[in-house]
C-alpha atoms as a PDB file:
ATOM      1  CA  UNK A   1      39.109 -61.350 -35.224  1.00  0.00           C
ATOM      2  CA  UNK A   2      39.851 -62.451 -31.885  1.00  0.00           C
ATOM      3  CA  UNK A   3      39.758 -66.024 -30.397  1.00  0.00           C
ATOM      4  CA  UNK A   4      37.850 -66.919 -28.011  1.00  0.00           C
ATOM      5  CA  UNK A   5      40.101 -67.885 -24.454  1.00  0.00           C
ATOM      6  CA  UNK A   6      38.046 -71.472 -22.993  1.00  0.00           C
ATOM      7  CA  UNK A   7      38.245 -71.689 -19.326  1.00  0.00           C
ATOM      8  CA  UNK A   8      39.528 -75.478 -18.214  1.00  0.00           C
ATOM      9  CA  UNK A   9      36.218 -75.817 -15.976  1.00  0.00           C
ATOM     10  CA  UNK A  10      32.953 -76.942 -18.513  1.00  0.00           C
ATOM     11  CA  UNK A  11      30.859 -74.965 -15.697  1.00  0.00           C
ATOM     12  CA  UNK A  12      29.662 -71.422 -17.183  1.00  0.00           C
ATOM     13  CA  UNK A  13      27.722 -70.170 -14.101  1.00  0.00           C
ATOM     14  CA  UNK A  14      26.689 -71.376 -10.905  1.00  0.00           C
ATOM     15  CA  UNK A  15      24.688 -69.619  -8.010  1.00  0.00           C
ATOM     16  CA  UNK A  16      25.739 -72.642  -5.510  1.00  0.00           C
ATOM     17  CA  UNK A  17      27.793 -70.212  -2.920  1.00  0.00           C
ATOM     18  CA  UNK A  18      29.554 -73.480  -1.813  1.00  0.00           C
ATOM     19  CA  UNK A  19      30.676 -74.052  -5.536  1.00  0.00           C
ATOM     20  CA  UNK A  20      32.285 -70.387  -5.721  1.00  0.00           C
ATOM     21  CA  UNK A  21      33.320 -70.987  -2.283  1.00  0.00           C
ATOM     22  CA  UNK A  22      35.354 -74.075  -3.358  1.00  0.00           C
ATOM     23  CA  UNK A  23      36.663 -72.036  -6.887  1.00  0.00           C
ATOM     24  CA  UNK A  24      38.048 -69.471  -4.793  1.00  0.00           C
ATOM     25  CA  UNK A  25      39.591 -71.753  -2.253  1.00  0.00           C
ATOM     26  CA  UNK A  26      41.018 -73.703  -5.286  1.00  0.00           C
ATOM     27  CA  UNK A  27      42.300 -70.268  -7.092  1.00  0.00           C
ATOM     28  CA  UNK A  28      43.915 -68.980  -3.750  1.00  0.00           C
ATOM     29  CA  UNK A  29      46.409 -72.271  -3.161  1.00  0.00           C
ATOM     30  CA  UNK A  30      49.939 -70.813  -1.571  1.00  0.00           C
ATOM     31  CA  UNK A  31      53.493 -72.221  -2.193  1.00  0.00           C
ATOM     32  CA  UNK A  32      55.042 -73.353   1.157  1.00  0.00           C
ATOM     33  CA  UNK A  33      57.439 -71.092   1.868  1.00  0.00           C
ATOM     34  CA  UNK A  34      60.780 -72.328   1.810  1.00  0.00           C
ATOM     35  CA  UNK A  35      64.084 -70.810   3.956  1.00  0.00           C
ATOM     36  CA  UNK A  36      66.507 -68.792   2.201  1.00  0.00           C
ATOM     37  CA  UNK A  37      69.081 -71.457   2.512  1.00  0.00           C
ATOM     38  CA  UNK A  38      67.069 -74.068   0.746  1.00  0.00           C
ATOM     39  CA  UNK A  39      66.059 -71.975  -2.046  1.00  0.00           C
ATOM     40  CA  UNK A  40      68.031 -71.911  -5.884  1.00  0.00           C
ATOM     41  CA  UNK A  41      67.775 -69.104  -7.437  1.00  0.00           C
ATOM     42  CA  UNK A  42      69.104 -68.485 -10.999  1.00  0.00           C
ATOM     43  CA  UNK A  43      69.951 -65.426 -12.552  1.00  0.00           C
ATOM     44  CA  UNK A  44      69.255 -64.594 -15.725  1.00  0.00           C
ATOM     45  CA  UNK A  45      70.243 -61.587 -18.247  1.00  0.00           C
ATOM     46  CA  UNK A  46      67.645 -61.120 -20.628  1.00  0.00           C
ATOM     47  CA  UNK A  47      67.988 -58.514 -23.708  1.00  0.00           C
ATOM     48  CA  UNK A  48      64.655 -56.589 -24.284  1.00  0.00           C
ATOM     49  CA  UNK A  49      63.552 -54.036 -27.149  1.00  0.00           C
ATOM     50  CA  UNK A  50      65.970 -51.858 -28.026  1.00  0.00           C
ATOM     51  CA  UNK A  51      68.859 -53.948 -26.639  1.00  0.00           C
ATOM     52  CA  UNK A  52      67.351 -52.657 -23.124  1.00  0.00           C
ATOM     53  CA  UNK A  53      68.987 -55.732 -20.694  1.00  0.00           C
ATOM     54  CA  UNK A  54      66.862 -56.943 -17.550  1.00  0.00           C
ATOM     55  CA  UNK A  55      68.348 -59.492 -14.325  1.00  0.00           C
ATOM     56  CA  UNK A  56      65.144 -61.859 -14.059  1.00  0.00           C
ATOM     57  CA  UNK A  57      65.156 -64.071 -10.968  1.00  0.00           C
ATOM     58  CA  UNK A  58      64.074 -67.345 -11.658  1.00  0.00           C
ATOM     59  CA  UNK A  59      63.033 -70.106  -8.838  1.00  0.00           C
ATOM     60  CA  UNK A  60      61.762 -68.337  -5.671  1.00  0.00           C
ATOM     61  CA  UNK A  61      59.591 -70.292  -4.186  1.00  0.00           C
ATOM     62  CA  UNK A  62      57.039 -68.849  -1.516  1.00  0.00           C
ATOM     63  CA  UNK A  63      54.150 -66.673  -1.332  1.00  0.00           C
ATOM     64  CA  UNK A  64      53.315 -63.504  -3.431  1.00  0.00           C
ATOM     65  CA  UNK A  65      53.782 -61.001  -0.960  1.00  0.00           C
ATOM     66  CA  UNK A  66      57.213 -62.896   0.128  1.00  0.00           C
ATOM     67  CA  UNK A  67      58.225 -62.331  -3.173  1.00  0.00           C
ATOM     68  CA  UNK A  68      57.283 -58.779  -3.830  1.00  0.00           C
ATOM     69  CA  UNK A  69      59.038 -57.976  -0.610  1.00  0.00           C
ATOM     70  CA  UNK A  70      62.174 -59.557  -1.796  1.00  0.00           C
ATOM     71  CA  UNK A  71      61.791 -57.792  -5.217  1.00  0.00           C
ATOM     72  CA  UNK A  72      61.066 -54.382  -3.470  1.00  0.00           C
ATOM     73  CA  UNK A  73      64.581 -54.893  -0.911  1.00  0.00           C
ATOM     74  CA  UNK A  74      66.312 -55.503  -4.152  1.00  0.00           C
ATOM     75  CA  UNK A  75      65.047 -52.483  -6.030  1.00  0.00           C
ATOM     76  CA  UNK A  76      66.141 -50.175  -3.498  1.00  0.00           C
ATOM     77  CA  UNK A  77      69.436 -51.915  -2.938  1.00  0.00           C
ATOM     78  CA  UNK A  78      70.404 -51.542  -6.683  1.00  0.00           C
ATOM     79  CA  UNK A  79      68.312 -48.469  -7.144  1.00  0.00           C
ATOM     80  CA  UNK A  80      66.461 -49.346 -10.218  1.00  0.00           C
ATOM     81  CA  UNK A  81      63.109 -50.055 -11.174  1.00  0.00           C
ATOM     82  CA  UNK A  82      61.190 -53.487 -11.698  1.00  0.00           C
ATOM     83  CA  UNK A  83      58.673 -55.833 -11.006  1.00  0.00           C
ATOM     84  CA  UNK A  84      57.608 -59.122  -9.539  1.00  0.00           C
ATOM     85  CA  UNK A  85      55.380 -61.208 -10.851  1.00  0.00           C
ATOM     86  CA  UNK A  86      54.332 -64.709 -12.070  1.00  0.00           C
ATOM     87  CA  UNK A  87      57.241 -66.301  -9.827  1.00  0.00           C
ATOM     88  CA  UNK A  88      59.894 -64.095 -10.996  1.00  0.00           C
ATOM     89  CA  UNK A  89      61.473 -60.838  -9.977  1.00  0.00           C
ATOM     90  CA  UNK A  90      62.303 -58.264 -12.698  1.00  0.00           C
ATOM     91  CA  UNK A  91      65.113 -55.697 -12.277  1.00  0.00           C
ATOM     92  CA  UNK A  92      66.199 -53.050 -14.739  1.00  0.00           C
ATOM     93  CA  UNK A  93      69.631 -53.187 -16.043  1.00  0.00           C
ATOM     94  CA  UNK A  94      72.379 -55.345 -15.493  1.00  0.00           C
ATOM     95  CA  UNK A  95      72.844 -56.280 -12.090  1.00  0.00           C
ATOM     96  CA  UNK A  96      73.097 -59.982 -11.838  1.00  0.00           C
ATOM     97  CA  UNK A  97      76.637 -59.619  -9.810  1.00  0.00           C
ATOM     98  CA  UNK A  98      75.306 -57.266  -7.408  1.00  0.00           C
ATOM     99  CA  UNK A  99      71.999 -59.177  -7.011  1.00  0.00           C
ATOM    100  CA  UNK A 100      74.341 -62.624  -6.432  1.00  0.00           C
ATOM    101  CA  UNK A 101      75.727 -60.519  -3.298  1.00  0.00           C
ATOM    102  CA  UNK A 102      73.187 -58.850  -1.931  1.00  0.00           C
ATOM    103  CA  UNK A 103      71.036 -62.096  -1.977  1.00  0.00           C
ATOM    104  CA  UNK A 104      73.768 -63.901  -0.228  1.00  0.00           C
ATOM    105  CA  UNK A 105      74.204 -61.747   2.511  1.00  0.00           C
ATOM    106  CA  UNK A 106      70.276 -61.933   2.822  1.00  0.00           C
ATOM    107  CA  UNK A 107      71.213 -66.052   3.501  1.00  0.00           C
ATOM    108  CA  UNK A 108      70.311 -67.491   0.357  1.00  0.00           C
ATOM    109  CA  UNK A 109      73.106 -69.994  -1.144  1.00  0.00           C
ATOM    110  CA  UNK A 110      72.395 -71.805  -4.019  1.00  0.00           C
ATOM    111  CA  UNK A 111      72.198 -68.568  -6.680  1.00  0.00           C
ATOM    112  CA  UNK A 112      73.620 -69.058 -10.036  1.00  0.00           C
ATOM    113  CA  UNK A 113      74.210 -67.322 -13.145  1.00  0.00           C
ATOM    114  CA  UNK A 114      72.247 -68.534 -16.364  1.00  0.00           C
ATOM    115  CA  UNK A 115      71.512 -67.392 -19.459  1.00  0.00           C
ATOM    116  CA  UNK A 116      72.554 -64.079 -21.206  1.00  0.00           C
END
């Protein structure tokens, strides 16, 4: 049986248009985007199913599209496959040496290894 996911707002439905208006305003809040040098990034090994390994990058701060941008410049540097979501970028493989070079060259300075 499955459980029942409560929303954090007590309102179930409202045909205010200002009230949705304000929800989606609310939902739709952007990071400031901050300059390559001022970011830290940390990069992380993590072992999946099968012993499959992936390099997560941890700490980007900026919008959405910034970040898929950097994760799709990084996918076709190291020619693999991945994803960016939820803050973090998602590469196939091992590649957190690579990664460390290619993102300073992009300008980016404090990068570290973590983890794995």
């Amino acid at each position: 049986m499955a459980k029942n996911k409560r929303s954090s707002s007590p309102i179930v439905f409202s045909t205010d248009l200002d009230f949705i208006r304000r929800q989606a305003a609310q939902e739709e809040v952007s990071l400031p985007e901050l300059a390559p040098q001022q970011q830290v990034l940390r990069l992380w090994l993590e072992r999946g199913k099968g012993g499959k390994e992936a390099t997560v990058i941890r700490g980007f701060v900026g919008s959405q599209e910034a970040l898929e941008e950097l994760a799709r410049w990084l996918k076709n540097k190291c020619a693999v496959g991945g994803s960016a979501k939820n803050g973090e970028i998602i590469l196939q493989g091992n590649h957190r040496d690579r990664v460390m070079v290619l993102l300073q060259e992009r300008g980016y300075k404090n990068i570290k290894k973590a983890g794995g």
